[in-house]
Protein backbone atom coordinates (compact mmCIF):
# COMPACT_ATOMS: atom_id res chain seq x y z
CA UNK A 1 326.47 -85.29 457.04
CA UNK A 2 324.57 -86.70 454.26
CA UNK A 3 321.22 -85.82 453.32
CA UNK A 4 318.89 -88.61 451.52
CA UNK A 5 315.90 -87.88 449.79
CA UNK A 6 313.15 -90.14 450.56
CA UNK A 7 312.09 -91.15 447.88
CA UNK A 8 315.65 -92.65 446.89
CA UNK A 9 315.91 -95.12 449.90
CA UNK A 10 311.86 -95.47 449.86
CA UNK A 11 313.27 -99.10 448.42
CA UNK A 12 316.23 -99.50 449.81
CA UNK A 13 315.37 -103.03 452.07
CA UNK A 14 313.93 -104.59 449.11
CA UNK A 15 316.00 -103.85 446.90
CA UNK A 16 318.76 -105.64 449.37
CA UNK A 17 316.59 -108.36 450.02
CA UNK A 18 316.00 -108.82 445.99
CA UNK A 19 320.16 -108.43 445.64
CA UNK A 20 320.62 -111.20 448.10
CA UNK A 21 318.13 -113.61 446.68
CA UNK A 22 319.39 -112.98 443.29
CA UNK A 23 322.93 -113.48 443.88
CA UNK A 24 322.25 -116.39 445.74
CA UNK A 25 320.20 -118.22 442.77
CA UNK A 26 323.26 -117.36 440.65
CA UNK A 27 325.66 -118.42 442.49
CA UNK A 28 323.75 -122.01 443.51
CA UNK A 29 321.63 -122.69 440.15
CA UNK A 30 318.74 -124.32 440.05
CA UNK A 31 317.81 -127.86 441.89
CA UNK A 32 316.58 -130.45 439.18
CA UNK A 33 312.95 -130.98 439.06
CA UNK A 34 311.25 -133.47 441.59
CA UNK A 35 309.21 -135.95 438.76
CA UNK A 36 305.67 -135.55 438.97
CA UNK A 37 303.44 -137.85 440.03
CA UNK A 38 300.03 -138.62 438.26
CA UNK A 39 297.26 -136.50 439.68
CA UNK A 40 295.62 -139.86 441.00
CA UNK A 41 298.52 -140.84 442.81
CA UNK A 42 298.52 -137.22 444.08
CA UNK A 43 294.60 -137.93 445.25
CA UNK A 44 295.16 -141.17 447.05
CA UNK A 45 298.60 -139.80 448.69
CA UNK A 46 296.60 -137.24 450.41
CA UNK A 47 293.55 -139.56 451.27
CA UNK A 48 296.41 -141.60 453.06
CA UNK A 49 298.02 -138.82 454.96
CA UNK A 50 294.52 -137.86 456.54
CA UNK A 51 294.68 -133.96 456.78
CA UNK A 52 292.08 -133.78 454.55
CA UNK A 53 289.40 -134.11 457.37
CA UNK A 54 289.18 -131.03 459.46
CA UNK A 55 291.17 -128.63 458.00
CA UNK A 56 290.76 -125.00 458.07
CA UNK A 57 293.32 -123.64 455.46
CA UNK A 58 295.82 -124.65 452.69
CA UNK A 59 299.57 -124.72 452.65
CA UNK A 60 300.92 -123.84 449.37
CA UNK A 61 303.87 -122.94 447.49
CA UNK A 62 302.78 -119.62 446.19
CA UNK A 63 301.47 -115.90 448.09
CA UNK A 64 297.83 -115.47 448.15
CA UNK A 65 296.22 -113.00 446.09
CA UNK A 66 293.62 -111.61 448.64
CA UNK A 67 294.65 -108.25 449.71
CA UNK A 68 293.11 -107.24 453.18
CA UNK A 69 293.60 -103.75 454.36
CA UNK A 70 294.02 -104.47 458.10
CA UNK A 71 293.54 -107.41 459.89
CA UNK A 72 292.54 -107.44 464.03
CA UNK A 73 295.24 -107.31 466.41
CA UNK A 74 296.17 -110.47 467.56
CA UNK A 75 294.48 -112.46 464.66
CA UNK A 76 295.88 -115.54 464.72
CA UNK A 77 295.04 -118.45 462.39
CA UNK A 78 293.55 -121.55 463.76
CA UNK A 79 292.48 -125.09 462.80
CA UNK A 80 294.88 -127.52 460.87
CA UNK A 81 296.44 -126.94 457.31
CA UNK A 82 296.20 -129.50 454.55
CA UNK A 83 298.97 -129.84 452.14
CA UNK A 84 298.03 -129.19 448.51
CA UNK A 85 300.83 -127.49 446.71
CA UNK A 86 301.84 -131.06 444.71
CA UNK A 87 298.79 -130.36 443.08
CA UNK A 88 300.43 -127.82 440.71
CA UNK A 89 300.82 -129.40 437.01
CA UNK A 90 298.57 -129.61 433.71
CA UNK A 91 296.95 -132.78 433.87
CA UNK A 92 296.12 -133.57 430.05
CA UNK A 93 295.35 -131.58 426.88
CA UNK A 94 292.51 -132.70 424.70
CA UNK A 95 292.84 -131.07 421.25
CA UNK A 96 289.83 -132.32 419.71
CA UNK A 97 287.64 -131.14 422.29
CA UNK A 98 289.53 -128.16 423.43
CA UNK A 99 289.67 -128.52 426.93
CA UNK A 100 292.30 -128.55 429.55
CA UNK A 101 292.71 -130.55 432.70
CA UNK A 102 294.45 -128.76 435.15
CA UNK A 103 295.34 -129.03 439.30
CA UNK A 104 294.03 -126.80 441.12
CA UNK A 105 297.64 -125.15 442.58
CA UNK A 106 299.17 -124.54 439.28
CA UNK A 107 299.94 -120.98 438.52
CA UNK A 108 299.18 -118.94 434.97
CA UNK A 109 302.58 -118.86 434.24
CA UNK A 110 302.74 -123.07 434.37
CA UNK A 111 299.59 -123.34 432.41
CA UNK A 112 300.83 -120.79 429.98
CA UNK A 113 303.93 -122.46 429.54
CA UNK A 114 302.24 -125.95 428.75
CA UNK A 115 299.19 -124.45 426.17
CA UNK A 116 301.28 -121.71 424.29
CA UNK A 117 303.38 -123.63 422.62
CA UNK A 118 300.53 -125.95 421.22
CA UNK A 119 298.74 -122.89 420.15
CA UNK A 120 296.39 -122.65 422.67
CA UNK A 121 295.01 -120.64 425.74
CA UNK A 122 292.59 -120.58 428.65
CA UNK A 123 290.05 -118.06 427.72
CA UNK A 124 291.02 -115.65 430.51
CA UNK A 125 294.53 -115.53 431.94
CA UNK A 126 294.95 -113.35 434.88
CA UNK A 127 298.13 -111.00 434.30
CA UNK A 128 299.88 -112.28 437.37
CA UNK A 129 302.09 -115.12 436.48
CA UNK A 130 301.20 -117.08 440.11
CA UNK A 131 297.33 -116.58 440.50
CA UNK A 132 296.58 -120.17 440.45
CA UNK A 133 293.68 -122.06 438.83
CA UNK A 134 291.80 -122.60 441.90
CA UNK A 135 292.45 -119.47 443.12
CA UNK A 136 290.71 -117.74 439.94
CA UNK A 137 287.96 -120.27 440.57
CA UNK A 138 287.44 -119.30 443.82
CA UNK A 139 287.86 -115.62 443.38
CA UNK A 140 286.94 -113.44 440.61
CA UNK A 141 289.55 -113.44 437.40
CA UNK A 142 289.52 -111.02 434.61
CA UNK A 143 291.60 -109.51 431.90
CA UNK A 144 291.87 -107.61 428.30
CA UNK A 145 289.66 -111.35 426.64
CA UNK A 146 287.14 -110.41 429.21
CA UNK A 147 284.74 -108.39 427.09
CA UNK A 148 284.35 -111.68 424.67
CA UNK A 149 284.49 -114.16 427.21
CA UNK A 150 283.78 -112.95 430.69
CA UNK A 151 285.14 -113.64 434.15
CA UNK A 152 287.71 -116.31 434.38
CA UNK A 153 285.12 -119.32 435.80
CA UNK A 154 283.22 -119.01 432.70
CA UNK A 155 285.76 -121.53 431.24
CA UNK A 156 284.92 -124.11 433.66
CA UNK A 157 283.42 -127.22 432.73
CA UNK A 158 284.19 -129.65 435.68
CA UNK A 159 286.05 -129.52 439.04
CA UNK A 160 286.79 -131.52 442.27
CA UNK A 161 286.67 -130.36 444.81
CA UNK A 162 288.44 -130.97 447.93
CA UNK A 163 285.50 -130.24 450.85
CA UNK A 164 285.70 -128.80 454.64
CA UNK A 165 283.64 -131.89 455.35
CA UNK A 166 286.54 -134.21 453.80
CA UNK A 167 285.08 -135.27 450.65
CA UNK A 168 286.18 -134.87 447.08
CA UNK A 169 283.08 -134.02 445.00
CA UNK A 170 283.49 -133.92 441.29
CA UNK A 171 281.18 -131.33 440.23
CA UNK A 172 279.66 -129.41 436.98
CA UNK A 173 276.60 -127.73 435.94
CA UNK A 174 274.97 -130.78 435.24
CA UNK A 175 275.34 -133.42 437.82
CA UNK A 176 274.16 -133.27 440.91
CA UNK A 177 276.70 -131.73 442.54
CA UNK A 178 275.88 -128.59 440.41
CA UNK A 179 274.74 -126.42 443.15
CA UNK A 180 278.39 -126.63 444.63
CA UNK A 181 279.84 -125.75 440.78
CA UNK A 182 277.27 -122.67 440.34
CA UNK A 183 277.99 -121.29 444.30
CA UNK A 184 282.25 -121.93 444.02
CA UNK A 185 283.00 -118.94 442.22
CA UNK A 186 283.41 -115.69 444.81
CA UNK A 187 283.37 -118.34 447.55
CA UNK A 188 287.37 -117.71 448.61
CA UNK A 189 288.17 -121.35 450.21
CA UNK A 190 284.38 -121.45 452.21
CA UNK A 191 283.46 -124.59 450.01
CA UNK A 192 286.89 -125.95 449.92
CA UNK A 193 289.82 -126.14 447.37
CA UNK A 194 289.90 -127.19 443.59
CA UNK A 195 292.37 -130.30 443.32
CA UNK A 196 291.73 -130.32 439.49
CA UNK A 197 289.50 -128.27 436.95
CA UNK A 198 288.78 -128.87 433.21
CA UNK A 199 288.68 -125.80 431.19
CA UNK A 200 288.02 -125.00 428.03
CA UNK A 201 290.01 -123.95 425.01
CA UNK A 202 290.58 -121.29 422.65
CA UNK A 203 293.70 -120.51 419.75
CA UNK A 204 296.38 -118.39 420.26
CA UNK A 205 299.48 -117.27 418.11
CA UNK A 206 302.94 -117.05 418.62
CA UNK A 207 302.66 -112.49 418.60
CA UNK A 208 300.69 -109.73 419.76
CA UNK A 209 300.71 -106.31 418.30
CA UNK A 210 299.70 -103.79 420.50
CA UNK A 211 298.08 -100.65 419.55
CA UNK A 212 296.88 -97.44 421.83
CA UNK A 213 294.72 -94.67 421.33
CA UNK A 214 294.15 -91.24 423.43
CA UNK A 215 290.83 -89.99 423.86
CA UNK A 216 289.74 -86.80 425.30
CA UNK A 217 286.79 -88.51 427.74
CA UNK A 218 285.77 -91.87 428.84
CA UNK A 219 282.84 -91.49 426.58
CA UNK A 220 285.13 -91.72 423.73
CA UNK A 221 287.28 -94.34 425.20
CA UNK A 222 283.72 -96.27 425.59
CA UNK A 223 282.62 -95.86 422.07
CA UNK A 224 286.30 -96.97 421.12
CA UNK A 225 285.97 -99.99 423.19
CA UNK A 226 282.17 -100.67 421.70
CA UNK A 227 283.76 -100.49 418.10
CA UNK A 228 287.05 -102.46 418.87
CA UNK A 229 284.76 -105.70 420.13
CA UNK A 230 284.38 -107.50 416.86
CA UNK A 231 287.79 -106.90 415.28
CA UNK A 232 289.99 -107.40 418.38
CA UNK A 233 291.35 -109.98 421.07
CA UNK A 234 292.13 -107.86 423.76
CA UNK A 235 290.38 -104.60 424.96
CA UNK A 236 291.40 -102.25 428.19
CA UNK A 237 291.53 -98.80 428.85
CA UNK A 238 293.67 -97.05 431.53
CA UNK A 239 291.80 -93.39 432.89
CA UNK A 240 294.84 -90.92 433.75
CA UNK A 241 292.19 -87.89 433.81
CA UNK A 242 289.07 -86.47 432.79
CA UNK A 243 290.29 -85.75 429.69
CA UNK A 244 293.34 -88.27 428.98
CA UNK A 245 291.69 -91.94 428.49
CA UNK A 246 293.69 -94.49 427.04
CA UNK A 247 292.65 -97.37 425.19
CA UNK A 248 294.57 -100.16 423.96
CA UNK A 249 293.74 -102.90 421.61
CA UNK A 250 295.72 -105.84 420.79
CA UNK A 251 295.43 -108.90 418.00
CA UNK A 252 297.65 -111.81 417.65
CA UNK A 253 300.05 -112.20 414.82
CA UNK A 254 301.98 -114.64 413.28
CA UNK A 255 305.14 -112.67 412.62
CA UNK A 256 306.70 -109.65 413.35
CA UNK A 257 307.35 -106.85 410.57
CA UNK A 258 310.87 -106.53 409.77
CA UNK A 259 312.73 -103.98 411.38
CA UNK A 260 310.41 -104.24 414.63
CA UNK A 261 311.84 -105.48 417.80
CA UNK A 262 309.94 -107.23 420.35
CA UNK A 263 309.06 -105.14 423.37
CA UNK A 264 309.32 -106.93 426.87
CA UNK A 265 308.93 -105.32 430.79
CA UNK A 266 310.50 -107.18 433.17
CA UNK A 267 313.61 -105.11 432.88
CA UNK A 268 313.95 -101.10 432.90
CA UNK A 269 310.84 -100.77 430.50
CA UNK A 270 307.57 -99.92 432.01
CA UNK A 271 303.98 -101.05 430.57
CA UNK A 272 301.47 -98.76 432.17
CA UNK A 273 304.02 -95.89 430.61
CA UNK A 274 304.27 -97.41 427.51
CA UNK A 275 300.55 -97.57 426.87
CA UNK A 276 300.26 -94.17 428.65
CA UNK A 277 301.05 -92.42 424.85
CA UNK A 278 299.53 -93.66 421.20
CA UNK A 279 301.58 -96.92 419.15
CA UNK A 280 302.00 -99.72 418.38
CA UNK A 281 304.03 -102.49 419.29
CA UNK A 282 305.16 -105.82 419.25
CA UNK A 283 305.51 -108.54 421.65
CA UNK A 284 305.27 -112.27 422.43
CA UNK A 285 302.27 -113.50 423.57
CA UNK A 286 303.12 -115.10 426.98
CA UNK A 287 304.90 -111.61 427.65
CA UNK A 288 301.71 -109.52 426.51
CA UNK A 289 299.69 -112.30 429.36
CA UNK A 290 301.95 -111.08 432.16
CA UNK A 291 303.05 -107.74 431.23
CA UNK A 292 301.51 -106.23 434.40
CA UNK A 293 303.33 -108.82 436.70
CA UNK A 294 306.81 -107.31 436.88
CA UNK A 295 306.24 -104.00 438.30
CA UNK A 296 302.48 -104.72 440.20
CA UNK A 297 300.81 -102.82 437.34
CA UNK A 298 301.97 -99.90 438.90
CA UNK A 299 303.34 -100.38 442.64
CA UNK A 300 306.97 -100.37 441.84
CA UNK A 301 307.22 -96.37 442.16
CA UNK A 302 309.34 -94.63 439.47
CA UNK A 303 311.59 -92.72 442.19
CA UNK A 304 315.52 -93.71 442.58
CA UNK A 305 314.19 -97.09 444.88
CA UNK A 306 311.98 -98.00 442.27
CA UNK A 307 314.32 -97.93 439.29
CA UNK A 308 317.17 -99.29 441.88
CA UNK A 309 314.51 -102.23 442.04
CA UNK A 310 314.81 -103.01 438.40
CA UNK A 311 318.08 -102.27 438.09
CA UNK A 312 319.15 -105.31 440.53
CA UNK A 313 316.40 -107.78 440.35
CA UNK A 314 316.75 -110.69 438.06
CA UNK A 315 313.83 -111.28 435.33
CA UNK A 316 312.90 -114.25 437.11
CA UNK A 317 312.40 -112.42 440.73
CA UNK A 318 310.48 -109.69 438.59
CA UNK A 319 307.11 -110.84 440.03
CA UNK A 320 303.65 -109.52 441.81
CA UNK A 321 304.23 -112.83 444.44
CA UNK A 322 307.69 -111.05 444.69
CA UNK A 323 307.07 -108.34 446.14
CA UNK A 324 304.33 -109.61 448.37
CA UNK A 325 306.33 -111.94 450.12
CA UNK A 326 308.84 -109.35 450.45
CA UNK A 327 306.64 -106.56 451.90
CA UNK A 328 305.88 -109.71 454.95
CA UNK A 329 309.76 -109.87 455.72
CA UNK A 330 310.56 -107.62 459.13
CA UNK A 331 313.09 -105.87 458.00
CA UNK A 332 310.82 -104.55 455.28
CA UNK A 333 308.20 -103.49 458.06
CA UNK A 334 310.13 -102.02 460.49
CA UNK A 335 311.47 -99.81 457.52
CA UNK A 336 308.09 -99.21 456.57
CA UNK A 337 307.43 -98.11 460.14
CA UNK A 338 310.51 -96.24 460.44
CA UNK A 339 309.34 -93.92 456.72
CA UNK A 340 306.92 -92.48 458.97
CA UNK A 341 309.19 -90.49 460.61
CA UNK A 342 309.27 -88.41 457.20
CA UNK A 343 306.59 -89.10 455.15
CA UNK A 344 302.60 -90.12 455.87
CA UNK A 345 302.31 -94.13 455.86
CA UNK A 346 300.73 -94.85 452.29
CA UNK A 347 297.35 -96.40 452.56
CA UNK A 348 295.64 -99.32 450.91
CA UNK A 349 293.13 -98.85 447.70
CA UNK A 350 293.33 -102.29 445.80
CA UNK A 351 289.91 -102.99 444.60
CA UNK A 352 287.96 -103.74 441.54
CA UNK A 353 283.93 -102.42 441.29
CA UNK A 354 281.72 -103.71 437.99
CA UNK A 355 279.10 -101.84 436.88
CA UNK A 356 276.38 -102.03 434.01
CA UNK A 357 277.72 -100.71 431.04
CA UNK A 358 274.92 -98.47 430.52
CA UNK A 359 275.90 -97.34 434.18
CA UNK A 360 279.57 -96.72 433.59
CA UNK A 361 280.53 -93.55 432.45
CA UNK A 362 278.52 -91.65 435.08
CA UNK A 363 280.17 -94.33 437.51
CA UNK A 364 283.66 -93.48 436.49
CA UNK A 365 283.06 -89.77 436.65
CA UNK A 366 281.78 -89.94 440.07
CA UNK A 367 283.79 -92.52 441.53
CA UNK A 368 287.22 -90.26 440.27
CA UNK A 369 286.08 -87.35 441.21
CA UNK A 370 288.44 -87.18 444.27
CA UNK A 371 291.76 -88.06 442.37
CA UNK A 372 293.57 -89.75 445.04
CA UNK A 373 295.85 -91.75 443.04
CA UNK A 374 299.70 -90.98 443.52
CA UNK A 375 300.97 -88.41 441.06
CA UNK A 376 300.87 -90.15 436.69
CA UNK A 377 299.37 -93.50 438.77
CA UNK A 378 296.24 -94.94 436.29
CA UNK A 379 292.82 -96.63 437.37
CA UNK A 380 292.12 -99.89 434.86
CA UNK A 381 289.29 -100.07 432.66
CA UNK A 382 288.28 -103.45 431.18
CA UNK A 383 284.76 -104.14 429.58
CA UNK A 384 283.48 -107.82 430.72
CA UNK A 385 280.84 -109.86 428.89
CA UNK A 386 278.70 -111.10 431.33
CA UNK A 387 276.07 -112.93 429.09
CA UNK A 388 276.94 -116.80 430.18
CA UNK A 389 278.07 -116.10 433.75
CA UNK A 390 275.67 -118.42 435.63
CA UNK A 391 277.65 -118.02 439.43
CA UNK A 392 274.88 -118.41 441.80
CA UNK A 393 276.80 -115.87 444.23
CA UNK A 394 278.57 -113.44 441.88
CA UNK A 395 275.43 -112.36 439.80
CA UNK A 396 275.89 -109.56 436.74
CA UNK A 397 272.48 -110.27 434.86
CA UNK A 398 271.35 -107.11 434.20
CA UNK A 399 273.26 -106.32 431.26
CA UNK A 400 275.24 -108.29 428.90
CA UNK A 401 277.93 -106.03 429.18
CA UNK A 402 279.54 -104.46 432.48
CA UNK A 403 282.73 -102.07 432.91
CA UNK A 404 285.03 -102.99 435.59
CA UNK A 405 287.39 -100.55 437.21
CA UNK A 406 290.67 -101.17 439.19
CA UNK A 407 292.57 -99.88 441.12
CA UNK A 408 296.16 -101.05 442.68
CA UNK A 409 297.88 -98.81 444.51
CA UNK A 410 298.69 -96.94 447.93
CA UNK A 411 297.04 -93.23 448.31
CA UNK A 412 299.36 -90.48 450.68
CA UNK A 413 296.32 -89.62 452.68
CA UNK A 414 295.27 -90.37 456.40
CA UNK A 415 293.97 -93.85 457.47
CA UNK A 416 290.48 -92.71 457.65
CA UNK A 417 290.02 -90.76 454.86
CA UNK A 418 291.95 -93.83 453.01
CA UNK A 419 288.91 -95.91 454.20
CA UNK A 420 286.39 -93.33 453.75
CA UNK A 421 287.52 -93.17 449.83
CA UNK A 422 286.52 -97.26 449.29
CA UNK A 423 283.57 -96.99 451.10
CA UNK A 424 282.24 -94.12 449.31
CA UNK A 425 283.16 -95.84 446.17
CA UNK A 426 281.65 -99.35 447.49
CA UNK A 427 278.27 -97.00 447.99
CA UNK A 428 278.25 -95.86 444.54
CA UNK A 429 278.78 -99.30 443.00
CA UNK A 430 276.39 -101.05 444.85
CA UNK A 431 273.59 -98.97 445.96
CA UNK A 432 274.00 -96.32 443.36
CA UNK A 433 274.72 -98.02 440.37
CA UNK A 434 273.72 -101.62 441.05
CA UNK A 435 277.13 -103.16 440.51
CA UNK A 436 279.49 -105.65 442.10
CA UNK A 437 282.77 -105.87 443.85
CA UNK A 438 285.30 -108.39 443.90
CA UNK A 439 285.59 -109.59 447.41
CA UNK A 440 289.69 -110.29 447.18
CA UNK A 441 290.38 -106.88 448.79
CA UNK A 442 288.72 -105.74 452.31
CA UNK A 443 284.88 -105.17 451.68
CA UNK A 444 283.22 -102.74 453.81
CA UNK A 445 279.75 -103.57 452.72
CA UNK A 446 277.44 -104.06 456.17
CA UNK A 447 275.59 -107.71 455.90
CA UNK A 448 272.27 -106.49 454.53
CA UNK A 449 274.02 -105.20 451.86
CA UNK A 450 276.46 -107.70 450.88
CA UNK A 451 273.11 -110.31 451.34
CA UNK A 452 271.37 -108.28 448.68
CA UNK A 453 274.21 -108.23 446.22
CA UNK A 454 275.72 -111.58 446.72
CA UNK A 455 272.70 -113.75 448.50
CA UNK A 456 273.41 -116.63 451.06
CA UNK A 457 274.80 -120.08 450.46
CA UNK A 458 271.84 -122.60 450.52
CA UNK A 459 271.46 -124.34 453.12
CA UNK A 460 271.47 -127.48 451.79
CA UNK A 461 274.98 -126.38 449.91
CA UNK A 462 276.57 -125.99 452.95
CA UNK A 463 275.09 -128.98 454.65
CA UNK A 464 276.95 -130.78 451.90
CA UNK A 465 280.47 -129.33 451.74
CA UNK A 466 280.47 -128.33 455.98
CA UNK A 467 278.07 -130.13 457.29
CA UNK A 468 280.04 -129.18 460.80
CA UNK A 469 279.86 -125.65 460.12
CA UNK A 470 283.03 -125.00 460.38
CA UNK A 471 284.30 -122.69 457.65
CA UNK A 472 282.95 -118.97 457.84
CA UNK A 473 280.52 -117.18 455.66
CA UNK A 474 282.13 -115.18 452.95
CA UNK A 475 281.17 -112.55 454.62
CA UNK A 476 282.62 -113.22 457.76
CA UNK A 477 285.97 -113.96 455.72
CA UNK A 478 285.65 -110.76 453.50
CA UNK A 479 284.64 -108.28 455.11
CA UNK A 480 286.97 -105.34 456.86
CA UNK A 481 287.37 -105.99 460.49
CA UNK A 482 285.84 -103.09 460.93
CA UNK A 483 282.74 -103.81 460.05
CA UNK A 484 282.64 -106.92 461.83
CA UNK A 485 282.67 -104.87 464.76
CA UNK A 486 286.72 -104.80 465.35
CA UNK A 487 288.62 -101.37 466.50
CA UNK A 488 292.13 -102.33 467.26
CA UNK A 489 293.26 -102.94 463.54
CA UNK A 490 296.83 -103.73 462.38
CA UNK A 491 298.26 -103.48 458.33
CA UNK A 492 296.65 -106.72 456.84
CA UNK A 493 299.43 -107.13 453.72
């Protein structure tokens, strides 16, 4: 009789599934490109097909990048779906003004692949290759650039906007549609869906050499990070432990120095690890953008599955969007269901918190206290310059400066004490420390709360993108069923 270990077929279903799929797009290539169509012939096709009045969500060609905990049992979705995902290409390039038009459906890795060889990129690109544009509109974006140029929005100089009401408004800080432009960041699809944005500009190069340091608290790692801001392009930290902080701090090059080879980690190579110990390295600059994408930052385990996972997969298939629409297929539930025979059911803690930078390193002590993480599993660190964000319902005025930690993972501990750890956590950035949360992951902020943090839309906003009132509050569309008031709660992801 054989005995497995869990943790070698932990991965087992996907990495079948990700066999299948990869033998199959060897064996029958790739279809040719359909030609795209102008994004005003895009427009007017989708006036004509009349969806665009009455809709209640999108259908797309990429996974969503909210990550709810649980959903109720027997949620169902309601309400018609309109059809956006032609609206997925860069539009036009301006060099003399730096600034990009872009559709709203087109992933980081499309608009990375049109801008990098130009010498260009958008000020913030979000280390998953198919977070869209709108998406990072609509939602909260960050990365390493963050600390010199904020949260991704802050790029944004004009949008339209597809409405609930059926309108396209074409909006920007300063026409009169500029109470729609200020409230659509941190608004998740309640004011509609970005058919095309204009963004601005900055220069890249063809390298990146990336350099880490270990210090011995997150003081240190601060004061490192405080120093590194005028000399460097990137800044981020990883906390392993009170006293292992790493910080790493990268600058574009031209060339490479002989007799260094580029580093890349979509195969058996792992970032997180790699930045885990002091270097330096060297790699291309889209691969530096994305080089959390191919193993989730850190939710591809290192066990026998996990490596069996990168063993099989194809570079291409190496991908956060992946995995997501794997983890929906049955057979990868029911296996998931069936682990629990052997081992506890891991539970959700994806979630970012900001605080004041003043505020942070009593924040980070207090909110790590408990050490939940899996076993040599990071949280992320990334200092955000908050200066010119001007988002009417994601406000971080008090400082210039606020430190945002992450965390992406499963924890091995029961369901309530899973949800106990983000609320306490929640508590302490909001109440305690006077930060914010990203509202992609469950919330479990009660409505006076979340109303002091965030405010409401105006009234007159909402008259003008819903006047029927048909789309939920973010609230209503964020928050954990829970504390809407629901009890029987299924997995949400």
């Amino acid at each position: 009789m054989l005995h497995f270990q869990p943790e070698l077929i932990d991965l087992l279903p996907a990495a079948v599934a990700f066999t299948i799929v990869g033998l199959t797009m060897l064996c029958c290539g790739r279809t040719a490109p359909k030609p795209q169509k102008h994004y005003d012939d895009k427009v007017e096709d989708l006036i004509a097909s009349g969806s665009i009045k009455g809709f209640a969500s999108v259908a797309k060609a990429t996974t969503g990048n909210q990550f709810a905990y649980h959903k109720a049992k027997g949620a169902k979705r309601t309400g018609g779906r309109v059809d956006l995902s032609a609206f997925n290409n860069v539009v036009h390039i301006d060099d003399e003004a730096r600034l990009v038009q872009v559709e709203g459906l087109a992933t980081m890795e499309t608009v990375v692949r049109a801008l990098d060889w130009r010498g260009y990129r958008i000020p913030i690109v979000p280390e998953l290759k198919h977070i869209t544009v709108g998406g990072a509109i609509a939602g909260i974006g960050i990365e390493s650039g963050s600390f010199r140029y904020g949260w991704f929005h802050q790029a944004m100089v004009e949008c339209d906007l597809l409405t609930p009401g059926g309108e396209i408004l074409r909006c920007s800080a300063s026409n009169e549609h500029a109470d729609v432009f200020h409230a659509l960041p941190n608004s998740y699809g309640t004011l509609g869906y970005v058919l095309r944005a204009t963004l601005r500009l900055v220069a890249s190069r063809p390298y990146v050499a990336v350099t880490t340091t270990i210090h011995k608290s997150f003081k240190e790692a601060m004061t490192a990070m405080e120093q590194a801001e005028a000399t460097s392009e990137f800044v981020e930290g990883l906390w392993w432990a009170p006293d292992k902080v790493s910080v790493t701090l990268t600058n574009y090059v031209d060339e490479v120095p002989k007799g260094k080879k580029l580093k890349r980690f979509d195969g058996l190579s792992i970032y997180y690890k790699a930045v885990g110990k002091p270097g330096t390295m060297y790699m291309t600059s889209p691969n530096y953008y994305f080089r959390w994408d191919a193993d989730w930052f850190w939710n591809i385990p290192t066990d026998a599955g996990g490596w069996l996972v990168r063993l099989v997969t194809p570079r291409k298939l190496r991908t956060s969007s992946t995995y997501k629409w794997l983890r929906s297929l049955r057979l990868v539930k029911a296996w998931h269901r069936l682990e629990t025979l052997w081992k506890p059911q891991g539970q959700p803690f994806v979630q970012d918190w900001a605080v004041p930078w003043s505020r942070a390193d009593e924040f980070v002590r207090e909110a790590t206290k408990t050490r939940p993480h899996r076993k040599g599993v990071p949280y992320m660190l990334l200092p955000v310059g908050t200066s010119s964000n001007k988002a009417t319902h994601y406000p971080c005025e008090r400082e210039g400066r606020y430190l945002n930690l992450g965390t992406y993972t499963e924890i091995d501990v029961p369901f309530d004490e899973a949800l106990a750890e983000t609320r306490r956590i929640d508590d302490l950035c909001v109440r305690r420390h006077a930060g914010i949360k990203m509202l992609y992951s469950s919330s479990f902020l009660d409505l006076q709360t979340y109303t002091r943090v965030y405010g409401t839309l105006a009234p007159a906003t909402k008259k003008k993108v819903d006047p029927a009132g048909t789309r939920p509050s973010v609230f209503e569309k964020t928050a954990h069923p829970s504390i809407l008031g629901c009890e029987e709660l299924v997995l949400g992801y």
